[in-house]
Protein backbone atom coordinates (compact mmCIF):
# COMPACT_ATOMS: atom_id res chain seq x y z
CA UNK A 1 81.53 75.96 101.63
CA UNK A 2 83.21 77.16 105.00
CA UNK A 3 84.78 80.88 104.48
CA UNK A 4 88.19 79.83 105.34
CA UNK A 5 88.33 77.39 102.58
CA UNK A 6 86.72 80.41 99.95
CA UNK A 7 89.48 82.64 101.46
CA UNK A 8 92.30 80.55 101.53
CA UNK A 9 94.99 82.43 100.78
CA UNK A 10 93.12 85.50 99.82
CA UNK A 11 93.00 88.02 103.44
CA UNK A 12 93.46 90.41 101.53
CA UNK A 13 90.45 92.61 99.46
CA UNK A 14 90.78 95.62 97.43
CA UNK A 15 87.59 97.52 98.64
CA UNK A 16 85.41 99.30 95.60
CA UNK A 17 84.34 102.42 97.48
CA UNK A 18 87.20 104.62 95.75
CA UNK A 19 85.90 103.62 92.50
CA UNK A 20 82.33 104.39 92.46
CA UNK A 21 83.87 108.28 93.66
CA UNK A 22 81.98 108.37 96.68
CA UNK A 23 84.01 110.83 98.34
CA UNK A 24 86.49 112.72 95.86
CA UNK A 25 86.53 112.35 91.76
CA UNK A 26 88.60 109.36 90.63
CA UNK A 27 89.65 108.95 86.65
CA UNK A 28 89.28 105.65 85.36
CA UNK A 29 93.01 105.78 84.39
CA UNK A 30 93.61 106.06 88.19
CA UNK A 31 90.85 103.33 89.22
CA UNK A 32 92.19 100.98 86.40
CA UNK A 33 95.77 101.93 87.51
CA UNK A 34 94.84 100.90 91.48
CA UNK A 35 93.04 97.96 90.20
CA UNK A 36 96.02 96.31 88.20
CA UNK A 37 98.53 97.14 90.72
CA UNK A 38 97.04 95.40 93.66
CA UNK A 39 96.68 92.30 91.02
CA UNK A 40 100.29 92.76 90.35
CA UNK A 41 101.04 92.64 93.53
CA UNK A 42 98.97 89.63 94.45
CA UNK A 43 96.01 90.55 95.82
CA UNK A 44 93.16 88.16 94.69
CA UNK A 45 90.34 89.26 96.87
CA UNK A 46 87.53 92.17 95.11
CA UNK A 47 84.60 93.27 96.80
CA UNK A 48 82.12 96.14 95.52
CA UNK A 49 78.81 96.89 95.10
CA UNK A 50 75.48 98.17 92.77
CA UNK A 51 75.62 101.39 95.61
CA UNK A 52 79.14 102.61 95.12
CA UNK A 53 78.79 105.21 92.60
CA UNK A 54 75.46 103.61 91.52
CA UNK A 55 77.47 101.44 89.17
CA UNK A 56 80.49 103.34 89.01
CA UNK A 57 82.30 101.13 90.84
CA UNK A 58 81.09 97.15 89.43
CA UNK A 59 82.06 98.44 85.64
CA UNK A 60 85.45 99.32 86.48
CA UNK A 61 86.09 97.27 88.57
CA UNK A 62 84.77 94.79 85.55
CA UNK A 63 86.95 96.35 83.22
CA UNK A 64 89.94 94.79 84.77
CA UNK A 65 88.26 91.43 86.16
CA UNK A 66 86.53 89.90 83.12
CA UNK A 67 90.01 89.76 81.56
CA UNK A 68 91.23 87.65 84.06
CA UNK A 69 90.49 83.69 84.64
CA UNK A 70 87.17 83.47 86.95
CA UNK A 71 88.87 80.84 89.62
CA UNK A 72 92.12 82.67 90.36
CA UNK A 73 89.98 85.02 92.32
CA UNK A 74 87.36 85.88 95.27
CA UNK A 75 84.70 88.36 93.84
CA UNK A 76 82.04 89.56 96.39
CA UNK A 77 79.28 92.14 95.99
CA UNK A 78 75.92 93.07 97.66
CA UNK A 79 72.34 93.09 96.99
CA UNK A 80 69.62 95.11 98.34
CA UNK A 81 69.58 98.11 96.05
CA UNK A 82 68.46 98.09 92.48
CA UNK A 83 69.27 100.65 89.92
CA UNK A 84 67.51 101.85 86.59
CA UNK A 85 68.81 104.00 83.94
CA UNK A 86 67.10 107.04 83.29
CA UNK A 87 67.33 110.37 81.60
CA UNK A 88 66.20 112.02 84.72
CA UNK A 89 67.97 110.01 87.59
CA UNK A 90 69.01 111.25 91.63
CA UNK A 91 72.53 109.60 91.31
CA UNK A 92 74.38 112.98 92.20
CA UNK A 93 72.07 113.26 95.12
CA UNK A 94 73.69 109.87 97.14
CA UNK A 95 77.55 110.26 95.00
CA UNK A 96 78.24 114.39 93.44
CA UNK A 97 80.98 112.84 91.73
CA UNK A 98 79.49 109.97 89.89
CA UNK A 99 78.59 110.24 85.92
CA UNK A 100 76.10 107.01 86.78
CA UNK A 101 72.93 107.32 84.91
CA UNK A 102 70.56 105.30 87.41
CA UNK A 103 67.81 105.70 89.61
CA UNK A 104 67.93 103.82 92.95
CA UNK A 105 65.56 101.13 94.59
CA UNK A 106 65.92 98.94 97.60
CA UNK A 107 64.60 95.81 97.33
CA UNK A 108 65.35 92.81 99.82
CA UNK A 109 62.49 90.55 98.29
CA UNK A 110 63.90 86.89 96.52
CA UNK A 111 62.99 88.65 93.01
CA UNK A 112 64.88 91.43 93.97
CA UNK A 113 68.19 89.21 95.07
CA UNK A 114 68.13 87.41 91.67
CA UNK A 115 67.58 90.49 89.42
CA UNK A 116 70.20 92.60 91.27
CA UNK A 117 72.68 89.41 91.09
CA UNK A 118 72.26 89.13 87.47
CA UNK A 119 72.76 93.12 87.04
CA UNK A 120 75.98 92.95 89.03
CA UNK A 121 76.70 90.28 86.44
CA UNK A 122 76.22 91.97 83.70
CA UNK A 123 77.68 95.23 85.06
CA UNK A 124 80.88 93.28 86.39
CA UNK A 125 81.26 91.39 82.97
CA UNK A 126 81.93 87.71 85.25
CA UNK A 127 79.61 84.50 85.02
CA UNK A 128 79.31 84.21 89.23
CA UNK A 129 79.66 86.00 92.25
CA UNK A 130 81.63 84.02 95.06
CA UNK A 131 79.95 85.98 98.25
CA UNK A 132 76.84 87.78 98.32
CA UNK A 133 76.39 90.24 101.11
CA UNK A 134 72.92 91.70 101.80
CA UNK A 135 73.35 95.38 102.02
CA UNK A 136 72.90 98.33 104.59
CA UNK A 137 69.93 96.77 106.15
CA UNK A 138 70.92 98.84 109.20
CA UNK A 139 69.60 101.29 111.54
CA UNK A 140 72.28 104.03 110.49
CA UNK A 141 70.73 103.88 107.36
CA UNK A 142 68.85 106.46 106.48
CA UNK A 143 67.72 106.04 103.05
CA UNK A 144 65.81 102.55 103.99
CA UNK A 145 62.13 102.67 102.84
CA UNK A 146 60.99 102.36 106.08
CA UNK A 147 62.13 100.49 109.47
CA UNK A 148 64.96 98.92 109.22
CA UNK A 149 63.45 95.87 111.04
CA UNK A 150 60.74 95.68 108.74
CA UNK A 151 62.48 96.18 106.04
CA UNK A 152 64.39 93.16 107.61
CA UNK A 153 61.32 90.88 107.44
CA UNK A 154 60.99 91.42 104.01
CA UNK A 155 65.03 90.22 103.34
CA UNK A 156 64.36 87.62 105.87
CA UNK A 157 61.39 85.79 104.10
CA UNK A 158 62.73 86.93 100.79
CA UNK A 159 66.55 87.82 100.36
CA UNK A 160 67.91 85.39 102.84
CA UNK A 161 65.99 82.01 101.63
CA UNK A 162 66.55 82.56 98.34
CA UNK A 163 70.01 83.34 98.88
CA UNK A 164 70.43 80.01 101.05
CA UNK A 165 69.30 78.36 98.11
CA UNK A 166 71.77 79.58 95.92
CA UNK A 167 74.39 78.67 98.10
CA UNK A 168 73.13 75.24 98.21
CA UNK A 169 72.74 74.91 94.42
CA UNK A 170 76.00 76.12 93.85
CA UNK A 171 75.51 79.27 92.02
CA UNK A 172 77.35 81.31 94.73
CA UNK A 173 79.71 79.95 97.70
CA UNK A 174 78.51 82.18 100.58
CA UNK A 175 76.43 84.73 102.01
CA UNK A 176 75.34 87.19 104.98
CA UNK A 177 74.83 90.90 105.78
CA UNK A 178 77.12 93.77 104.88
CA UNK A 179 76.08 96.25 107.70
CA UNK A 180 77.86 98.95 109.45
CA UNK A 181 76.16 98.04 112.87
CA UNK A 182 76.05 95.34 114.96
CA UNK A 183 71.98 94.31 115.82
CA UNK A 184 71.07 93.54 112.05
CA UNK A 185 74.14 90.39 112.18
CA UNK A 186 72.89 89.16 115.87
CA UNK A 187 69.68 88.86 114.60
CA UNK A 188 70.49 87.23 111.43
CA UNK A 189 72.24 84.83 113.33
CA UNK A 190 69.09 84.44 114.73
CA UNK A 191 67.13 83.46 111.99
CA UNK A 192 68.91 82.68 108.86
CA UNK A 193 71.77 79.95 108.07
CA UNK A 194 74.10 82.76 106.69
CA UNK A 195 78.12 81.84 106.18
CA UNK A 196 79.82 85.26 106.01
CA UNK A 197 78.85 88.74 107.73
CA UNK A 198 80.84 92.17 106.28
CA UNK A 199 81.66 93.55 109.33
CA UNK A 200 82.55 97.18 108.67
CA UNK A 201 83.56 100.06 110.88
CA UNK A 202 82.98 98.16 113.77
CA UNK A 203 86.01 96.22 114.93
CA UNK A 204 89.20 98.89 114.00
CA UNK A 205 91.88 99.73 116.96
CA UNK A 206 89.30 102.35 117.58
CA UNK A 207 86.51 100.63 118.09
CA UNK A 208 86.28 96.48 118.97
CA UNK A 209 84.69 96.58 121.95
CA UNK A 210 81.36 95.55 121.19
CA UNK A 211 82.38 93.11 118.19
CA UNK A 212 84.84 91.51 120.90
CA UNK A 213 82.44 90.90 123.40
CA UNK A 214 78.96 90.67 121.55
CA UNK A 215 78.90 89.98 118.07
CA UNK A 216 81.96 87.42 117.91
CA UNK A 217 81.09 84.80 120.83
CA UNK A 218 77.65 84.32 119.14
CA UNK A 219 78.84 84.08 115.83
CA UNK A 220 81.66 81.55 117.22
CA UNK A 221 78.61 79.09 118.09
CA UNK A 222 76.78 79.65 114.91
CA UNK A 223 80.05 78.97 112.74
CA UNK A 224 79.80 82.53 111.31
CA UNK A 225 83.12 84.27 109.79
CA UNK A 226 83.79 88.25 109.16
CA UNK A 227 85.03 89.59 106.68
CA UNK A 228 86.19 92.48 108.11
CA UNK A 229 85.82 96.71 106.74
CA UNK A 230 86.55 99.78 107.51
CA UNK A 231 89.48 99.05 109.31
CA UNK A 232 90.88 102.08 108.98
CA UNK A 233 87.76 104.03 110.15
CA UNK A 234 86.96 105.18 106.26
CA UNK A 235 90.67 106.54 106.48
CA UNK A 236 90.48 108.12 109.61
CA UNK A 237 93.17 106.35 111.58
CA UNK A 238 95.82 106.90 108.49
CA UNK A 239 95.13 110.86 108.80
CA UNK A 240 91.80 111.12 107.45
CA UNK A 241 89.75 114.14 107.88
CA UNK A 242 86.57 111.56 107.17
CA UNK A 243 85.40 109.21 110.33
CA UNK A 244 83.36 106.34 109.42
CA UNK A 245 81.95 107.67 106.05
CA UNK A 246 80.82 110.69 107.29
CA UNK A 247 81.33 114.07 105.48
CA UNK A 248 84.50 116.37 105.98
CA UNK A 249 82.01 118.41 107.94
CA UNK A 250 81.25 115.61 109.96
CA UNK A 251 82.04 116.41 113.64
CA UNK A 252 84.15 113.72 114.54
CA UNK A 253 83.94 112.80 118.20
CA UNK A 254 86.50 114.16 120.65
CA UNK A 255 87.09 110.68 121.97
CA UNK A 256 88.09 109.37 118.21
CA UNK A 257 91.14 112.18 117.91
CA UNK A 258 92.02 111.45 120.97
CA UNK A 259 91.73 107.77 121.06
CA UNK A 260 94.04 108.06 117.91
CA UNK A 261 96.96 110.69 119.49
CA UNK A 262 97.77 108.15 121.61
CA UNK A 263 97.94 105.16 119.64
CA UNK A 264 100.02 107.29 117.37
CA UNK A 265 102.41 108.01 120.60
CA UNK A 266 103.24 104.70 121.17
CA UNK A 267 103.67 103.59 117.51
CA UNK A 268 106.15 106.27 117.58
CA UNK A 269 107.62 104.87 120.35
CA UNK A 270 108.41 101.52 118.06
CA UNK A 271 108.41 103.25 114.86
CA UNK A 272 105.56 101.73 113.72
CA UNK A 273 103.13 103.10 111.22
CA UNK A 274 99.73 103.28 112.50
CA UNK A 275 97.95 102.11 109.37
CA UNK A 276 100.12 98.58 109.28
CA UNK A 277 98.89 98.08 112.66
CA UNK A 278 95.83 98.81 112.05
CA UNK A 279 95.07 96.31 109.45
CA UNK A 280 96.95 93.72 110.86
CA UNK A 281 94.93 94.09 114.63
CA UNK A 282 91.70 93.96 112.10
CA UNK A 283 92.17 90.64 110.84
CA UNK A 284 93.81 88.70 113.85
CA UNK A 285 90.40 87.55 115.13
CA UNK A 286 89.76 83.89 114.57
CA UNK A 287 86.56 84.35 113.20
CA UNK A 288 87.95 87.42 110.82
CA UNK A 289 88.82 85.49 107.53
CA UNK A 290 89.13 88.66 105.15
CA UNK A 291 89.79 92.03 105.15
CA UNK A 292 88.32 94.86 102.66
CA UNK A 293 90.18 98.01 102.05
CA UNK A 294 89.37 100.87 99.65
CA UNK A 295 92.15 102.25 97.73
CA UNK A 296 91.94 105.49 95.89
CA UNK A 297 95.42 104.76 93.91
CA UNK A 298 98.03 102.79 93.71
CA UNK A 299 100.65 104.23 96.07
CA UNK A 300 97.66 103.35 98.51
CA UNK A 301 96.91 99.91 97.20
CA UNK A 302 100.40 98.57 97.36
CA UNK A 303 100.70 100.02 100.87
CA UNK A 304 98.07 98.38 102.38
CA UNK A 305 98.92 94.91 101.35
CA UNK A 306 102.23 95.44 102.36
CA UNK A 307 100.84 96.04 105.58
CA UNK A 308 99.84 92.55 106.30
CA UNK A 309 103.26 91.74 105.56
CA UNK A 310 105.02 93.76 107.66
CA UNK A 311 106.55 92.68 111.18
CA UNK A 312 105.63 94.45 114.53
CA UNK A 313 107.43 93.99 117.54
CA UNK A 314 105.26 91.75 120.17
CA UNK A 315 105.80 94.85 122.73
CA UNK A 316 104.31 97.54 120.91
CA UNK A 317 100.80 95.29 121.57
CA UNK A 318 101.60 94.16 124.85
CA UNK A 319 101.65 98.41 125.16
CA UNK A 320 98.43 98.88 124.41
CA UNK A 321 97.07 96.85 126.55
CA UNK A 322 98.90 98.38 128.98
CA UNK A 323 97.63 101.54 128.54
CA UNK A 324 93.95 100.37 127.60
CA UNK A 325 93.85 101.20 124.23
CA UNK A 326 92.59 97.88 123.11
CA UNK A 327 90.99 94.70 125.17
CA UNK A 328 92.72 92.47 127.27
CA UNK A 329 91.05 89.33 125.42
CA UNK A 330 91.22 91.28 122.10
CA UNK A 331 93.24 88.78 119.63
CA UNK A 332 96.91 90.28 118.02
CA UNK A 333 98.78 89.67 115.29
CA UNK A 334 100.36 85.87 115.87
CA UNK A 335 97.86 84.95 118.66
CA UNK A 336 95.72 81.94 118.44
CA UNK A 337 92.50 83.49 119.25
């Protein structure tokens, strides 16, 4: 099934990250709260994963979505990593503020797909995933086993075939790499029949360039969508203190701050809030079907989605360009490429 056709309707995704408490503790009356609001509102796109919060994140996210009726919505999550419950388990050493109980394990093999499918299943409290996303098989990964490429051999004679064949049998619509870099996806392309890539943290107002010029022309001729993460640079560009997932002690590059003073300068020029235009630049690409944002509460969640919403004057692009803060060929809202 193309991606446009799964998404139809559905740009929009409520990102999981927030509720697995990756980076600050979230109650479940706030997750549940955040969760129910952006359905209220309309949002019909979920995407999360075994890693965020080592469980945290699928159960509450559950909670919520195995009350509702299965087709009214696009449900996505990731495989990759397996988790065990266990007396004596390392959760707080990848999430401090997670109560999860498991032990992790990567494992790209096909037995390793299925079982970690049918735990997100379980965990999630649904009958089917729509989109499967193989996960974090990246160099900037540094919890991998080993080598990230041969860690990628293993997915690609074991994850991605028996993934393809789920996709053709019907038991899930889609599939590709969730990665926050851009080599795992071009070679994917490569050698697998994948649908979907998530793209995260690489195609934002403060970084494109690469996406733009590398990773989308190939995927064009492959038929390859994106949907698209990190948008927002994990926060940074709304006012974040956090750049790309790193830690608060994370030295974010010079370049970053001041990449972002001066796209805040000229959205105060058109008053024009930097997060709106944000999201909307992230999902103007043709081949960007989907965005995923994490929302830590509802104030957030209903913010976001009014974002797409929201109109921005054509000269506040035609600006940036201007003064080279995005690509000339880079697509804006209401373009046609």
């Amino acid at each position: 099934m193309k991606a446009l056709e799964i998404f139809q309707g559905k740009p929009f995704g409520l990102g999981g990250v927030p509720f697995g408490n990756e980076f600050a503790y979230v109650t479940d009356e706030v997750a549940y709260a955040t969760i129910e609001a952006a359905w209220t509102a309309g949002v019909r796109y979920y995407d999360t994963s075994p890693w965020y919060g080592l469980g945290l994140a699928e159960r509450r996210l559950g909670t919520f979505l195995h009350k509702q009726t299965r087709g009214e919505y696009v449900l996505s999550s990731k495989v990759g990593k397996l988790l065990t419950a266990s007396r004596v388990n390392n959760a707080k050493e990848y999430f401090p503020f997670t109560p999860s109980p498991n032990n992790l394990r990567y494992d790209y093999t096909a037995d390793g797909v299925k079982r970690s499918i049918e735990d997100s299943l379980q965990r999630l409290g649904v009958d089917a995933l729509d989109i499967v996303f193989v996960h974090d098989l990246s160099p900037d990964n540094p919890w991998l086993p080993g080598p990230w490429e041969e860690q990628f051999e293993i997915a690609r004679h074991g994850a991605f075939p028996a993934l393809s064949r789920m996709r053709d049998e019907g038991v899930i619509k889609g599939w590709g790499l969730g990665v926050n870099s851009p080599e795992p996806i071009l070679k994917l392309i490569d050698v697998a029949d994948a649908d979907i890539c998530l793209l995260a943290r690489q195609y934002s107002l403060i970084d494109h360039e690469n996406a733009l010029h590398q990773v989308f022309p190939k995927a064009r001729e492959r038929g390859m969508s994106f949907v698209v993460g990190s948008s927002l640079n994990a926060g940074f560009i709304s006012g974040s203190a956090r750049f790309n997932y790193g830690s608060e002690n994370y030295k974010i590059p010079v370049e970053a701050i001041e990449k972002r003073d001066r796209l805040h300068a000229v959205a105060a020029r058109y008053g024009v809030d930097l997060r709106t235009a944000a999201l909307q630049f992230s999902i103007a690409p043709d081949v960007a079907v989907a965005l995923v944002v994490g929302c830590a509460n509802p104030q957030q969640a209903l913010a976001d989605y009014t974002s797409l919403k929201t109109a921005i004057p054509p000269a506040f692009w035609s600006d940036l360009r201007s003064e080279d803060l995005i690509e000339d060929d880079a697509a804006i809202p209401g373009s046609e490429s």
